[in-house]
N, C-alpha and C. Protein backbone atom coordinates (compact mmCIF):
# COMPACT_ATOMS: atom_id res chain seq x y z
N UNK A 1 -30.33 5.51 20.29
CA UNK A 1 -29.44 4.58 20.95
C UNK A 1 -29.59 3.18 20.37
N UNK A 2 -30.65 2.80 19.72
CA UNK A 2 -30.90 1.59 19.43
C UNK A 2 -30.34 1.25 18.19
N UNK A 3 -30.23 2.58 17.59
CA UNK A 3 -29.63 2.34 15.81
C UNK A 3 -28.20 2.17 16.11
N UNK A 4 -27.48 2.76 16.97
CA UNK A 4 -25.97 2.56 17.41
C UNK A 4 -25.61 0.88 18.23
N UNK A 5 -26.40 0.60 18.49
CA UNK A 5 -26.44 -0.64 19.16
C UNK A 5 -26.09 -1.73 18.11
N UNK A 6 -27.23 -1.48 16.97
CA UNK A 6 -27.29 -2.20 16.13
C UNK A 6 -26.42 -2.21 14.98
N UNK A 7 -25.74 -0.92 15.02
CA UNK A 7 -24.99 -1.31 13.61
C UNK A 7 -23.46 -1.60 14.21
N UNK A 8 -23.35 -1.25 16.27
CA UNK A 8 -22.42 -1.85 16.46
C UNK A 8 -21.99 -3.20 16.07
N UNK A 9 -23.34 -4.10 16.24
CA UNK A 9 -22.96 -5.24 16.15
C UNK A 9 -22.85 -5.52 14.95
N UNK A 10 -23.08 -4.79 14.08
CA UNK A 10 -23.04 -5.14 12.72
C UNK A 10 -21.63 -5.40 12.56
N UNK A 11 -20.29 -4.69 12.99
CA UNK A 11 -19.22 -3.79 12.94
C UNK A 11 -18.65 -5.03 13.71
N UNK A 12 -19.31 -5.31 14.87
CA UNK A 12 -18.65 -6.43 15.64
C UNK A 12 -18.30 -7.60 15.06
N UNK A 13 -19.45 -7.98 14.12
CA UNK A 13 -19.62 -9.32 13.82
C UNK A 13 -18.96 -9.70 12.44
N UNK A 14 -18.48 -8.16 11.99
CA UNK A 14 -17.68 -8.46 10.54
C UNK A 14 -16.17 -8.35 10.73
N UNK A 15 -15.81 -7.81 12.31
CA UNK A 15 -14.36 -8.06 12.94
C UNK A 15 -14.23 -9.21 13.38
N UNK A 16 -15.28 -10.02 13.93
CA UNK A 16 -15.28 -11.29 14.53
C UNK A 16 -14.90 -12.54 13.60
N UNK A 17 -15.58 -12.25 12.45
CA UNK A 17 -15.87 -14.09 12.00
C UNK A 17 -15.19 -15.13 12.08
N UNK A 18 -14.99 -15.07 13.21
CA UNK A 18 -14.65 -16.55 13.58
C UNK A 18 -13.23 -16.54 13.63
N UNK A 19 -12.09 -15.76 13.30
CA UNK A 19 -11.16 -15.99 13.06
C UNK A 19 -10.10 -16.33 14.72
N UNK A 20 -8.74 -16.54 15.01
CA UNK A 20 -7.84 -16.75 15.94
C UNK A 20 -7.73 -15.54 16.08
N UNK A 21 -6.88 -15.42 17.06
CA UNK A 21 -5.93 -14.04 17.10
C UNK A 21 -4.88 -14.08 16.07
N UNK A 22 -4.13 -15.41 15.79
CA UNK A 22 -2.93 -15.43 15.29
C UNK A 22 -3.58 -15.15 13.49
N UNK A 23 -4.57 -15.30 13.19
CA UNK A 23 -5.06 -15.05 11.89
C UNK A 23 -5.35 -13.55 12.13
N UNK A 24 -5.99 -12.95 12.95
CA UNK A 24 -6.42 -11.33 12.82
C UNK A 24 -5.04 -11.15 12.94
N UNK A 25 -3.74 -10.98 13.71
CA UNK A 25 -2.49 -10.54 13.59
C UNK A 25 -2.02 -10.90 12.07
N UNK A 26 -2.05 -12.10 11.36
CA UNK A 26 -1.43 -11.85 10.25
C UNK A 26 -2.67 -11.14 9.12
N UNK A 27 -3.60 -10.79 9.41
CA UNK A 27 -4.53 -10.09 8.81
C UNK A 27 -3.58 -8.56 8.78
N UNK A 28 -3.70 -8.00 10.02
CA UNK A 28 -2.84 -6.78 10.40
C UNK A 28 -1.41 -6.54 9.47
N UNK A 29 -0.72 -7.75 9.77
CA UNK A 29 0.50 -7.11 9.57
C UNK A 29 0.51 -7.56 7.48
N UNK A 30 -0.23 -8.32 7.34
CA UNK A 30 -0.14 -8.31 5.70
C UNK A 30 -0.64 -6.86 5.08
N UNK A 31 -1.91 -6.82 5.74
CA UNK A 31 -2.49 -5.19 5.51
C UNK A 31 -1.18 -4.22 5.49
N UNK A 32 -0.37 -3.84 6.74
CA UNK A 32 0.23 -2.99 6.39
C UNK A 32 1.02 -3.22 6.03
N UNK A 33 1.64 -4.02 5.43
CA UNK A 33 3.12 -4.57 4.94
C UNK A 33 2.59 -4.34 2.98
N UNK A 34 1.28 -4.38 2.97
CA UNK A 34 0.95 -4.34 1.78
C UNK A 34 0.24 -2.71 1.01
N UNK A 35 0.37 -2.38 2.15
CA UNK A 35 -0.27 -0.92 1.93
C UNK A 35 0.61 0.26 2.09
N UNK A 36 1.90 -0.35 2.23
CA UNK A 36 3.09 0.90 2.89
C UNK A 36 4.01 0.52 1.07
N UNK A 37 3.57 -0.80 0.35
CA UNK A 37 4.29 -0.73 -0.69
C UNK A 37 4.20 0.28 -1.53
N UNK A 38 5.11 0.78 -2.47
CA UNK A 38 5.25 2.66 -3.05
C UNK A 38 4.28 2.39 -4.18
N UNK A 39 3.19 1.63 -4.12
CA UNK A 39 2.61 1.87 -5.97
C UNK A 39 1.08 2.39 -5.40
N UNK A 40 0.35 3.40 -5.69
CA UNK A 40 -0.39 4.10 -5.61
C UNK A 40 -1.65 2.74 -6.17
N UNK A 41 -2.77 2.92 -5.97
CA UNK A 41 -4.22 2.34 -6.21
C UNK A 41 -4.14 0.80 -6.29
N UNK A 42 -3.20 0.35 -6.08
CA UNK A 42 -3.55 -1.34 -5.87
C UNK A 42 -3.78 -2.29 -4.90
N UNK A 43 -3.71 -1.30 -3.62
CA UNK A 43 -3.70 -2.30 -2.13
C UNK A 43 -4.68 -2.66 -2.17
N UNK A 44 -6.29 -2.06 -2.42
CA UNK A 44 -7.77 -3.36 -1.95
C UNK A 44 -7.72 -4.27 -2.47
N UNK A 45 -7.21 -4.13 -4.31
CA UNK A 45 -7.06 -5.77 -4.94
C UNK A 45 -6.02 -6.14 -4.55
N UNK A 46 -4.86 -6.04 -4.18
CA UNK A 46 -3.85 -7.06 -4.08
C UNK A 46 -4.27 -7.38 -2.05
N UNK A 47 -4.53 -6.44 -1.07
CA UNK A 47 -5.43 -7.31 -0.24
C UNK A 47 -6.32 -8.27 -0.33
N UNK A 48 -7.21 -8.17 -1.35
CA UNK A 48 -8.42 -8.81 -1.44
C UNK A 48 -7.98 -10.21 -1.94
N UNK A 49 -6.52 -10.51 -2.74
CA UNK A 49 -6.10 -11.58 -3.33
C UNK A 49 -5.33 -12.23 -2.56
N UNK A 50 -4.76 -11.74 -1.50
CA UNK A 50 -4.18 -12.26 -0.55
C UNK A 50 -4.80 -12.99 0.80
N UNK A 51 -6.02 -12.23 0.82
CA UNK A 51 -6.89 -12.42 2.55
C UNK A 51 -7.73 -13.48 1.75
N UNK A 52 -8.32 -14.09 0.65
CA UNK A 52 -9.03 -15.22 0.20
C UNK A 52 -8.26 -16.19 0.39
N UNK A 53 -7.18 -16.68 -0.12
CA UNK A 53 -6.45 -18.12 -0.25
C UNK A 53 -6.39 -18.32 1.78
N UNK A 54 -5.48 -17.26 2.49
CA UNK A 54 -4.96 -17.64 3.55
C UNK A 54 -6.35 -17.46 4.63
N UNK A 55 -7.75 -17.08 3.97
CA UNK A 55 -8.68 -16.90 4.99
C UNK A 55 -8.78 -16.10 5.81
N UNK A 56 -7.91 -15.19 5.51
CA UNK A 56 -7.63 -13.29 6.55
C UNK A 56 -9.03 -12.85 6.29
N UNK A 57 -9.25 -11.89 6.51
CA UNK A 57 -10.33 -11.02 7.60
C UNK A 57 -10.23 -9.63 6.54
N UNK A 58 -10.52 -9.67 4.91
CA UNK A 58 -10.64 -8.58 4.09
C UNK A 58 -10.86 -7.14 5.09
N UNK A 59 -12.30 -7.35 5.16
CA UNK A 59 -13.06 -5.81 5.77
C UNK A 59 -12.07 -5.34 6.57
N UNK A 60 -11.49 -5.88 7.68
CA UNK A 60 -10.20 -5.52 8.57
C UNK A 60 -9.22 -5.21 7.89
N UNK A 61 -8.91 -5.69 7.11
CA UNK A 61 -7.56 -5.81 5.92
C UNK A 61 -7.66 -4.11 5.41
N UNK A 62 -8.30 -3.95 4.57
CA UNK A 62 -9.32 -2.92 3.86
C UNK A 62 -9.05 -1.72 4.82
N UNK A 63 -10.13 -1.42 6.07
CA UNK A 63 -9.93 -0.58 6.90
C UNK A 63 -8.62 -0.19 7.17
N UNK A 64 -8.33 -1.10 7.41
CA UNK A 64 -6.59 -0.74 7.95
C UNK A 64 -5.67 0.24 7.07
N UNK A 65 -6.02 -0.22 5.78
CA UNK A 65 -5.42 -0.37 4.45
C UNK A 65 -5.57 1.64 4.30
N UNK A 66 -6.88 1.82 4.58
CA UNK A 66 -7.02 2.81 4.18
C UNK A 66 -6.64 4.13 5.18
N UNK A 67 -6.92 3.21 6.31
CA UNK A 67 -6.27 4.19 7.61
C UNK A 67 -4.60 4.44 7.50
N UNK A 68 -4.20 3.45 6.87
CA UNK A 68 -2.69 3.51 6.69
C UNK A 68 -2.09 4.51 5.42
N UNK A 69 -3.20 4.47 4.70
CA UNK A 69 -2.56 5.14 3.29
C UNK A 69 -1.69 6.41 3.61
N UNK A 70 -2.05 7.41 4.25
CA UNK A 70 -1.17 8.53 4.02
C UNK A 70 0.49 8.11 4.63
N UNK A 71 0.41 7.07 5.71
CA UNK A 71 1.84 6.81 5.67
C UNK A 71 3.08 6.43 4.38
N UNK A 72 2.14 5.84 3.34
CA UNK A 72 2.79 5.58 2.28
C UNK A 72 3.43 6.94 1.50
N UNK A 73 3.06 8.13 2.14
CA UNK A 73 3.43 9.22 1.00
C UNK A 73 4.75 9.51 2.24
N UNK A 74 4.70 9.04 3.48
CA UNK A 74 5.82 9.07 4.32
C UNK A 74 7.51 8.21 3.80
N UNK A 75 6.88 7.50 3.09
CA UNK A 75 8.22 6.51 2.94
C UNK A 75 8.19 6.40 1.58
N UNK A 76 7.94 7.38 0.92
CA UNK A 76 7.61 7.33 -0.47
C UNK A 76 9.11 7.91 -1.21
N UNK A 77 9.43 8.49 -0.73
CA UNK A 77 10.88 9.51 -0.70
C UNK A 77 12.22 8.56 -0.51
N UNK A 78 11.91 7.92 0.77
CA UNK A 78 13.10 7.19 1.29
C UNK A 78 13.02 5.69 0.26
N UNK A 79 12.12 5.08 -0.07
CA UNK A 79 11.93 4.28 -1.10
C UNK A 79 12.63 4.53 -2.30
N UNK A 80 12.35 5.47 -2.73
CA UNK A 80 13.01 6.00 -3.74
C UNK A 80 14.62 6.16 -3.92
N UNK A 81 14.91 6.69 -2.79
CA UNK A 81 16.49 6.84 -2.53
C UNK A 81 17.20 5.56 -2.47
N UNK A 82 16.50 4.48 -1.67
CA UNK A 82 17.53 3.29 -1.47
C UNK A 82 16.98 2.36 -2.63
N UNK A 83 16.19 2.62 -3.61
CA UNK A 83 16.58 2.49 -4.47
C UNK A 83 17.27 2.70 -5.35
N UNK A 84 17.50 4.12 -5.35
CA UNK A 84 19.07 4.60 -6.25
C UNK A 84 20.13 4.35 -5.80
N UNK A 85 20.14 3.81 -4.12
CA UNK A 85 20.93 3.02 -4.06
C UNK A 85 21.39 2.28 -3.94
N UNK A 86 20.46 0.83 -4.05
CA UNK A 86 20.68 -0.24 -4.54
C UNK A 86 21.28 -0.26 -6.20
N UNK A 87 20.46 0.52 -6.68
CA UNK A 87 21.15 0.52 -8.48
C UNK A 87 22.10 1.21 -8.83
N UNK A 88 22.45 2.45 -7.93
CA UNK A 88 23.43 3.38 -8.15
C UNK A 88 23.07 4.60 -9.08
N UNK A 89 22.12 4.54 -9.10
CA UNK A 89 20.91 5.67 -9.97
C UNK A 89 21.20 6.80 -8.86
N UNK A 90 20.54 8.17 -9.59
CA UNK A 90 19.92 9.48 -8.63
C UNK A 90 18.62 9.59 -9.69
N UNK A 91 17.53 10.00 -8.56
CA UNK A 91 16.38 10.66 -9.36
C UNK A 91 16.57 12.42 -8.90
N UNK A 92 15.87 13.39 -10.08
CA UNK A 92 15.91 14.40 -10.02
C UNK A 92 13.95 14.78 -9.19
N UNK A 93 13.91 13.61 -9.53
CA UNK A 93 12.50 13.85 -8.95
C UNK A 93 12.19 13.29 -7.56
N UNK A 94 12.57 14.30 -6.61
CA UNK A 94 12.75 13.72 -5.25
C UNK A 94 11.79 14.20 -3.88
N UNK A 95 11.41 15.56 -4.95
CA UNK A 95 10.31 16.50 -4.12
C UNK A 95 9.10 16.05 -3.85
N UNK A 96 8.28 16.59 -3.11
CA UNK A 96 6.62 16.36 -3.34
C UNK A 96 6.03 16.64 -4.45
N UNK A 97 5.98 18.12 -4.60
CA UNK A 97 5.43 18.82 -5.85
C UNK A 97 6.34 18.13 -7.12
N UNK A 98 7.53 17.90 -7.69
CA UNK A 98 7.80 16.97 -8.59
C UNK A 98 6.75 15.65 -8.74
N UNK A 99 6.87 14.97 -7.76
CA UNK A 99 6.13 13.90 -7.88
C UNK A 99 4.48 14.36 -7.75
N UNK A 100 3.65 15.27 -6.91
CA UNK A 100 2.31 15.37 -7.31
C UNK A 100 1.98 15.90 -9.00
N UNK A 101 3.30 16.64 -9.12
CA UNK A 101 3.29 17.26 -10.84
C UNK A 101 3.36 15.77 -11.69
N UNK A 102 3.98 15.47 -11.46
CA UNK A 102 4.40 14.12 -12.29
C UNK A 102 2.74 13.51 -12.22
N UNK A 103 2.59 12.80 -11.49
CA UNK A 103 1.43 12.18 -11.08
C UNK A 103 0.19 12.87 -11.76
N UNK A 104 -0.25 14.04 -12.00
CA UNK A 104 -1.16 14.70 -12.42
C UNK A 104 -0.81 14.56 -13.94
N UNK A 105 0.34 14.22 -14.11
CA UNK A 105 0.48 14.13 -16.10
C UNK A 105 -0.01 12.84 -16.31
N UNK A 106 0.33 12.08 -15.67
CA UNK A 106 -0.29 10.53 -15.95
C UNK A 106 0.44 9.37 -15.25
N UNK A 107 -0.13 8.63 -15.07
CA UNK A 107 0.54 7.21 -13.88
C UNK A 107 1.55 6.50 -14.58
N UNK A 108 1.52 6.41 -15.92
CA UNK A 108 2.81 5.63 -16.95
C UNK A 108 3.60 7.06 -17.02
N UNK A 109 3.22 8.16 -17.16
CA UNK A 109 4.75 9.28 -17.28
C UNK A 109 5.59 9.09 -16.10
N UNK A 110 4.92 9.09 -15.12
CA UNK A 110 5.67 9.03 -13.95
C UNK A 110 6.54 7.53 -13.54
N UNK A 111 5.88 6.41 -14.04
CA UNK A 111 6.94 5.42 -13.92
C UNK A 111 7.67 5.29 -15.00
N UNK A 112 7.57 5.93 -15.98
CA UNK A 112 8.70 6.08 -16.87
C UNK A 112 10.07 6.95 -16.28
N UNK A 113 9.36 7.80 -15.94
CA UNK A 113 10.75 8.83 -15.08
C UNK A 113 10.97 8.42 -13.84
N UNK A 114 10.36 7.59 -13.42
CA UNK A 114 11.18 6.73 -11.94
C UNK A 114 11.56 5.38 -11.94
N UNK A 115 11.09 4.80 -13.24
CA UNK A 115 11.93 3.58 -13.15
C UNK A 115 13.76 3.51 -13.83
N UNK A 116 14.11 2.73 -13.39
CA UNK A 116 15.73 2.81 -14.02
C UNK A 116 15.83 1.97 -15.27
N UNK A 117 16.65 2.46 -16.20
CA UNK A 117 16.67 1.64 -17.58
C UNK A 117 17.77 1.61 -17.62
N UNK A 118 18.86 0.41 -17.53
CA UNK A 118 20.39 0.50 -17.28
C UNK A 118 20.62 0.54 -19.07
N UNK A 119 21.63 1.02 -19.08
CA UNK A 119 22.66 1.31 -20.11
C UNK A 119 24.04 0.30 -20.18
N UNK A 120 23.90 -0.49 -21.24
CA UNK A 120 24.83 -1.46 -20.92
C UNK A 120 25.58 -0.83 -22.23
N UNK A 121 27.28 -0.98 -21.96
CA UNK A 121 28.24 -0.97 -22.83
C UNK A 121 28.75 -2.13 -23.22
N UNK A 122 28.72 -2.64 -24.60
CA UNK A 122 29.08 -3.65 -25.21
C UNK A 122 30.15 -3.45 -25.85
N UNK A 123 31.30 -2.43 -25.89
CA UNK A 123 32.51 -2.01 -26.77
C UNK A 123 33.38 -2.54 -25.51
């Protein structure tokens, strides 16, 4: 009981430091606003670059970050789509298994075949 005591507060005191509420809320909502974006392995550094300047609450940031990840494979699909239709693109690669296949060939194959390269006519 005493080791749980203690690393509560450990746990306590690295949610605490000192911050407002209105700083732990924008801690929260940068975390997930930054962790729901569609690019696979960059949320701890681009958290970690964000929660220094504005003084957010990393470790919180982080946790969150990671508790949130599987939602990103939720909106990973629909991302994709309103992007084709914002550009007026279709991807053929719309599935899961497309994209875990893709992904297993390499992280540049796959943004090669999901990014758009417009075709401009000059005649």
């Amino acid at each position: 009981m005493k080791y749980v005591k203690k690393i509560w507060l450990k746990i306590k005191s690295l949610l605490q430091q000192g911050l407002t509420p209105k700083l732990m809320a924008m801690s929260l909502v940068a975390s997930t606003l930054i962790t729901i974006f569609p690019i696979f392995g960059i949320s701890t550094i681009v958290l970690t670059c964000v929660a220094l300047p504005f003084r957010l609450n990393p470790p919180i940031m982080i946790a969150l970050s990671y508790i949130i990840e599987p939602l990103k494979l939720l909106v990973f699909i629909p991302f994709i789509n309103l992007g084709g239709a914002v550009f007026g693109t279709e991807h053929t690669l719309l599935t899961f298994d497309a994209i875990k296949t893709s992904y297993e060939a390499g992280f540049w194959n796959t943004a090669l075949e999901l990014s758009y390269e417009p075709e401009f006519d000059i005649t």
